[in-house]
PDB file of N, CA and C in Angstrom:
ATOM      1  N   UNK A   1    -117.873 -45.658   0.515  1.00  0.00           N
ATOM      2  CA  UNK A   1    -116.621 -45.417   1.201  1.00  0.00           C
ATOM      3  C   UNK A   1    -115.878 -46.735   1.450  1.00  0.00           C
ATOM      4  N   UNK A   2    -116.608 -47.997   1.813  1.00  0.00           N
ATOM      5  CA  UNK A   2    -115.911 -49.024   2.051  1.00  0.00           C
ATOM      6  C   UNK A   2    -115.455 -49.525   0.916  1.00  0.00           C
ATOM      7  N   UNK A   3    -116.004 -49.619  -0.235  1.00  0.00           N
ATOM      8  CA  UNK A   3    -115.348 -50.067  -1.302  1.00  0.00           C
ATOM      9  C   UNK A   3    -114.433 -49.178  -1.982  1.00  0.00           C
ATOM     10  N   UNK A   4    -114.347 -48.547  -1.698  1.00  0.00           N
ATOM     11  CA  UNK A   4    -112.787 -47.545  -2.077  1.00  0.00           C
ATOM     12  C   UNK A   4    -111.595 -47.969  -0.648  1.00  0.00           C
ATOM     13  N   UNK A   5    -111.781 -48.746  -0.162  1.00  0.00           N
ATOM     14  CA  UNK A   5    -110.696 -48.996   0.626  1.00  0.00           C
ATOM     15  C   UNK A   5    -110.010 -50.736   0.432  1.00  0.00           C
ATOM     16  N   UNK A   6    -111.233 -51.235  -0.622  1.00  0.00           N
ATOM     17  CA  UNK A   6    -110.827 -52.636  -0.929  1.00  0.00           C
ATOM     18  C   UNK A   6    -110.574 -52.473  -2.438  1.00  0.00           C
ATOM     19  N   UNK A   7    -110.299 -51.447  -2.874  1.00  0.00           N
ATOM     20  CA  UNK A   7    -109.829 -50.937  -4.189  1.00  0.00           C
ATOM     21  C   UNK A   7    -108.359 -50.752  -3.902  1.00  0.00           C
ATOM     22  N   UNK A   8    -107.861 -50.248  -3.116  1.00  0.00           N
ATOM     23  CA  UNK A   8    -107.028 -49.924  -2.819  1.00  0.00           C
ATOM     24  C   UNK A   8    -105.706 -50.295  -3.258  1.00  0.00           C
ATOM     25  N   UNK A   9    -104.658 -49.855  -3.951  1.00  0.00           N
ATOM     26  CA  UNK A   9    -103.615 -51.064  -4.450  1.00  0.00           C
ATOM     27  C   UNK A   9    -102.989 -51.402  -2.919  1.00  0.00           C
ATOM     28  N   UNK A  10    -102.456 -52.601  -2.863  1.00  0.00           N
ATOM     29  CA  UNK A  10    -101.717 -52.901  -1.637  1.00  0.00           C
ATOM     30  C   UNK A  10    -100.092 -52.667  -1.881  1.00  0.00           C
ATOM     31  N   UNK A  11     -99.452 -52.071  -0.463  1.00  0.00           N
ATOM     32  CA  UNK A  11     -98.087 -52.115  -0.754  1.00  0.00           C
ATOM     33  C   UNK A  11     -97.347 -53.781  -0.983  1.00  0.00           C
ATOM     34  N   UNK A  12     -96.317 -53.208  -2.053  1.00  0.00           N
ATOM     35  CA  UNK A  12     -95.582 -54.488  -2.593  1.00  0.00           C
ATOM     36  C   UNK A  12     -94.574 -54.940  -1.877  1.00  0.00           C
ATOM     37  N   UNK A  13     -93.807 -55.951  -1.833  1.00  0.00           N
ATOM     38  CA  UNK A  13     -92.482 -56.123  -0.951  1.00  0.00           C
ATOM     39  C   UNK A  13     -91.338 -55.967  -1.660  1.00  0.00           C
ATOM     40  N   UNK A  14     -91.451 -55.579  -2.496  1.00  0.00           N
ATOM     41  CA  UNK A  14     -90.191 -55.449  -4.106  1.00  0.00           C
ATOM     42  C   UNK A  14     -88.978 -55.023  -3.200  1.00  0.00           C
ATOM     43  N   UNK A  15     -89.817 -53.712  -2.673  1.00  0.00           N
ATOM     44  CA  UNK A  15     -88.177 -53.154  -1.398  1.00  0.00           C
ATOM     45  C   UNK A  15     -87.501 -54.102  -0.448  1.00  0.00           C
ATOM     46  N   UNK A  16     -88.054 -55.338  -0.241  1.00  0.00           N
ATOM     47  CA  UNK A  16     -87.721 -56.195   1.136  1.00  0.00           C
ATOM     48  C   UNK A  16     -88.206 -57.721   0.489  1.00  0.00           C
ATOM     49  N   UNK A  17     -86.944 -58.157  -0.331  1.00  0.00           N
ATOM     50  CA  UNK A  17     -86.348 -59.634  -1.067  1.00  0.00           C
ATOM     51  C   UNK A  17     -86.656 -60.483   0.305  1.00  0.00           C
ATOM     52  N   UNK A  18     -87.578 -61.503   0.227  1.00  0.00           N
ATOM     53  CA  UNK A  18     -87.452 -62.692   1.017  1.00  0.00           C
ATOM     54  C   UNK A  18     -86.143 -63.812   0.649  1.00  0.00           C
ATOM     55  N   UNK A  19     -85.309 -63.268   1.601  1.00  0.00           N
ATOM     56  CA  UNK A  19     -83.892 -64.424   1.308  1.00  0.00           C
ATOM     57  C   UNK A  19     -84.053 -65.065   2.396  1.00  0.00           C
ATOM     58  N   UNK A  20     -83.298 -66.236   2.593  1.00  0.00           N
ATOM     59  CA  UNK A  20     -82.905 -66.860   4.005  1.00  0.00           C
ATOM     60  C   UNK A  20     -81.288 -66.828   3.852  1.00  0.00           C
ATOM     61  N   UNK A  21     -80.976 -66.497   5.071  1.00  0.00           N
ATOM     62  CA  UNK A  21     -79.520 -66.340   5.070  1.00  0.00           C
ATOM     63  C   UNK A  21     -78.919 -67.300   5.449  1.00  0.00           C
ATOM     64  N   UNK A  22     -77.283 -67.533   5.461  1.00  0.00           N
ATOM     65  CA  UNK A  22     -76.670 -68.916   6.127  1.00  0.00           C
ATOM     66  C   UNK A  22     -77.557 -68.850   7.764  1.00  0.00           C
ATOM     67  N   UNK A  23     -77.441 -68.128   8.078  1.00  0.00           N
ATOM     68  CA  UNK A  23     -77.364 -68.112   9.875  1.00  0.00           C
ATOM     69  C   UNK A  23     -79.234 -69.047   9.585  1.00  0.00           C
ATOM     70  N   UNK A  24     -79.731 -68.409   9.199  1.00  0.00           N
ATOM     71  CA  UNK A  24     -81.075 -68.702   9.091  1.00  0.00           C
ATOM     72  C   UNK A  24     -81.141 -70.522   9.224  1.00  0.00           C
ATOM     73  N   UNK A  25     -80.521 -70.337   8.000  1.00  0.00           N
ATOM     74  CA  UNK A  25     -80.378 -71.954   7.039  1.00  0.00           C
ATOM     75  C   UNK A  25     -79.725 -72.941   8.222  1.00  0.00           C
ATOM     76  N   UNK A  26     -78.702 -72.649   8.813  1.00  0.00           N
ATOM     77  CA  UNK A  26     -78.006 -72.837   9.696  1.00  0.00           C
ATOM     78  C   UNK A  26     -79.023 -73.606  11.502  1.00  0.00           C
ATOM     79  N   UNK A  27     -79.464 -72.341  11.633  1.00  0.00           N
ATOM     80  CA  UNK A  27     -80.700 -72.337  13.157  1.00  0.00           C
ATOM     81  C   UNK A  27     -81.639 -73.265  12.362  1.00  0.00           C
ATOM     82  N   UNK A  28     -82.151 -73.783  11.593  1.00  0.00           N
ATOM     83  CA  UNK A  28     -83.440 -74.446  11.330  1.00  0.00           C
ATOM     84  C   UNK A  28     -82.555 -76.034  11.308  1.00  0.00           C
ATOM     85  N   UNK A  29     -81.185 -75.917  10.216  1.00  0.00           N
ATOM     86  CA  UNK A  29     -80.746 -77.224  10.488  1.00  0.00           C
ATOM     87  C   UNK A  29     -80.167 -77.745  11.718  1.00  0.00           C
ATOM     88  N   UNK A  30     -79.825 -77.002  12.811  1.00  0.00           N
ATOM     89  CA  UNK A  30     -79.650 -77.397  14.645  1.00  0.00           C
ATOM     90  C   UNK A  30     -81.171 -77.534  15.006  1.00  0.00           C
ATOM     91  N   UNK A  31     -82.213 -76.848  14.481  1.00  0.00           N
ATOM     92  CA  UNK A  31     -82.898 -77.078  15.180  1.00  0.00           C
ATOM     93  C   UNK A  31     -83.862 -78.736  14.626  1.00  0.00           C
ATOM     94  N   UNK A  32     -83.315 -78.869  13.647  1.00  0.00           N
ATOM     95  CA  UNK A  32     -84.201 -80.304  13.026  1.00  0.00           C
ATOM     96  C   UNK A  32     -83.420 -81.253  13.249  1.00  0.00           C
ATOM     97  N   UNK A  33     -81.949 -81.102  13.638  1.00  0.00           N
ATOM     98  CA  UNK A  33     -81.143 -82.237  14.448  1.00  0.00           C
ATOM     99  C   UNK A  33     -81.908 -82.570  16.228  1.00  0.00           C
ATOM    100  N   UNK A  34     -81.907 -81.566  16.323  1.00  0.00           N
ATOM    101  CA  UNK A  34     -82.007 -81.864  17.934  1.00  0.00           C
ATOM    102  C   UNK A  34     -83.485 -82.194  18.056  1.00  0.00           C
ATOM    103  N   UNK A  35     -84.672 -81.796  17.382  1.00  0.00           N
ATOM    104  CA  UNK A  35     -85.713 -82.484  17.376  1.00  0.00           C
ATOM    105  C   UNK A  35     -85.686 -83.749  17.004  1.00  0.00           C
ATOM    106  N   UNK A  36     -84.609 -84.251  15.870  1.00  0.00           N
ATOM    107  CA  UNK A  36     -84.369 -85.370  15.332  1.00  0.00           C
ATOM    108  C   UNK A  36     -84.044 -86.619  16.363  1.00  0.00           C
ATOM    109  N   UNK A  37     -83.027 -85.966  17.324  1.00  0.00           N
ATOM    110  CA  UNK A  37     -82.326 -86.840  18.311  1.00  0.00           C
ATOM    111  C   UNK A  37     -83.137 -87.104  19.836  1.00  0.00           C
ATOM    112  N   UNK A  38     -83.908 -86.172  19.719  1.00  0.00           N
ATOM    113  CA  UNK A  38     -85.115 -85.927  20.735  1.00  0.00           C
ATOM    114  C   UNK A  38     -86.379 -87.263  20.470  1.00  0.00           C
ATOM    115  N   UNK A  39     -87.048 -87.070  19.578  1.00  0.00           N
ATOM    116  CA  UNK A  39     -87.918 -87.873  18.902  1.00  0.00           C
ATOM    117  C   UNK A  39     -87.150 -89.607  18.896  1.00  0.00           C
ATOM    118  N   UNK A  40     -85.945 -89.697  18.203  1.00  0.00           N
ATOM    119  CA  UNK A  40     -85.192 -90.897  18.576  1.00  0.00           C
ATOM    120  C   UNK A  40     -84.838 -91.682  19.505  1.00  0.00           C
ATOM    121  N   UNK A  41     -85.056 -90.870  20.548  1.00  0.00           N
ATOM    122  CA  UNK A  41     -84.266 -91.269  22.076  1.00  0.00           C
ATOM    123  C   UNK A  41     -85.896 -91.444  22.900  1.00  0.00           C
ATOM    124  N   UNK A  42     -86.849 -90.732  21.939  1.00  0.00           N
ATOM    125  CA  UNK A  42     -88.333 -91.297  22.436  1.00  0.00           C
ATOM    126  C   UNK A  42     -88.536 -92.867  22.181  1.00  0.00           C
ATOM    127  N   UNK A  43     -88.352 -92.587  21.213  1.00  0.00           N
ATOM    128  CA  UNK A  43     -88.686 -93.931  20.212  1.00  0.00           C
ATOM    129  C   UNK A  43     -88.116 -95.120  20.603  1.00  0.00           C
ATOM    130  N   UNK A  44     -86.717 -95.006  20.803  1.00  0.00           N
ATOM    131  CA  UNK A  44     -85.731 -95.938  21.635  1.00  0.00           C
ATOM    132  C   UNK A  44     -86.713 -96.144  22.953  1.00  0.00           C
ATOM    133  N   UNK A  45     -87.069 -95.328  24.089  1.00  0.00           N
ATOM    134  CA  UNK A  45     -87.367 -95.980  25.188  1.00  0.00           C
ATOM    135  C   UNK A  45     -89.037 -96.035  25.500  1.00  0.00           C
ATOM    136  N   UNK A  46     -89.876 -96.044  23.927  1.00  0.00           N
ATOM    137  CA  UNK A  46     -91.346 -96.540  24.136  1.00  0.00           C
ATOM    138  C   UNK A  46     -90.861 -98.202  22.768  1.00  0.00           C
ATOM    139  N   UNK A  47     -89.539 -98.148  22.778  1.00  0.00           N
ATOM    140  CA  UNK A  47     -89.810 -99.485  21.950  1.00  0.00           C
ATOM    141  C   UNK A  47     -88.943-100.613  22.753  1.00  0.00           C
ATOM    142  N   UNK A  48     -88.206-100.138  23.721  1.00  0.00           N
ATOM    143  CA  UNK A  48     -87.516-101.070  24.931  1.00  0.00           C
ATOM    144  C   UNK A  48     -88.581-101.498  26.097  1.00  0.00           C
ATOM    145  N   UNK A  49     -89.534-100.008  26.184  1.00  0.00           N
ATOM    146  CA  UNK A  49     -89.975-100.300  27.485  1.00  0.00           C
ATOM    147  C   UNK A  49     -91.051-101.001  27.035  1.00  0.00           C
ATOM    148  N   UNK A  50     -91.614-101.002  25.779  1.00  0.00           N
ATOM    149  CA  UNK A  50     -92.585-101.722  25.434  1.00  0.00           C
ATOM    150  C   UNK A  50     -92.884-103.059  25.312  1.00  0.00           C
ATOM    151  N   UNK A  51     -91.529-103.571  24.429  1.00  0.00           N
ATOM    152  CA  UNK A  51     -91.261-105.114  24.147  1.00  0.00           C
ATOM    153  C   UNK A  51     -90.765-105.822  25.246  1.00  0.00           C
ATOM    154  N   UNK A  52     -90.938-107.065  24.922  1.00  0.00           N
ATOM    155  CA  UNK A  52     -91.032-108.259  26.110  1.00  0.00           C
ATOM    156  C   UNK A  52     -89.420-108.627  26.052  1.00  0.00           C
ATOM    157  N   UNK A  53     -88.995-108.553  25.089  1.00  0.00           N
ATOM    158  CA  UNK A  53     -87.394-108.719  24.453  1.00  0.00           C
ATOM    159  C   UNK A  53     -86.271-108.017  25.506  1.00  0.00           C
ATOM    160  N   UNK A  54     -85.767-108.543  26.099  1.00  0.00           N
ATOM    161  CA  UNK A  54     -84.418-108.282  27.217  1.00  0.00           C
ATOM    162  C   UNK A  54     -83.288-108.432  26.730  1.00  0.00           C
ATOM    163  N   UNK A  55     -82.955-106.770  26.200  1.00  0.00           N
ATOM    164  CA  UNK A  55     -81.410-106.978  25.594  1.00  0.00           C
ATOM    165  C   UNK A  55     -80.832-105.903  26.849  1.00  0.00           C
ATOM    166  N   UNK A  56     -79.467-106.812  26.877  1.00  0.00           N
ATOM    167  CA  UNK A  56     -77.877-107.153  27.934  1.00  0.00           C
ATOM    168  C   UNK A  56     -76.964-106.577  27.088  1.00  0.00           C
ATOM    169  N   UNK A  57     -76.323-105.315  27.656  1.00  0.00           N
ATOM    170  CA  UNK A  57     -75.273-104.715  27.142  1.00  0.00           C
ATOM    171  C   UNK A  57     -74.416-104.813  27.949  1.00  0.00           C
TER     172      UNK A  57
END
């Protein structure tokens, strides 16, 4: 009985096309900016607060 259930054909996705849409394409590129600018603004204040170097704006 168990091996008639790993026989089994599996359903296909033929009915349901993996696309990505603009909106999709769109939300991933806001979201890899703002991780981008996030990560940067880390980086900026573990490489100020780190160094001995005193920069005057």
């Amino acid at each position: 009985m168990e091996t008639e259930s790993l026989t089994k054909p599996r359903p296909t996705t033929t009915n349901f096309p993996r696309t990505t849409t603009l909106r999709n394409k769109l939300g991933y590129a806001l979201g890899d900016v703002g991780n981008n600018f996030l990560f940067d603004m880390g980086q900026l204040y573990l490489t100020r607060s780190a160094s001995s170097v005193t920069m005057t704006y």
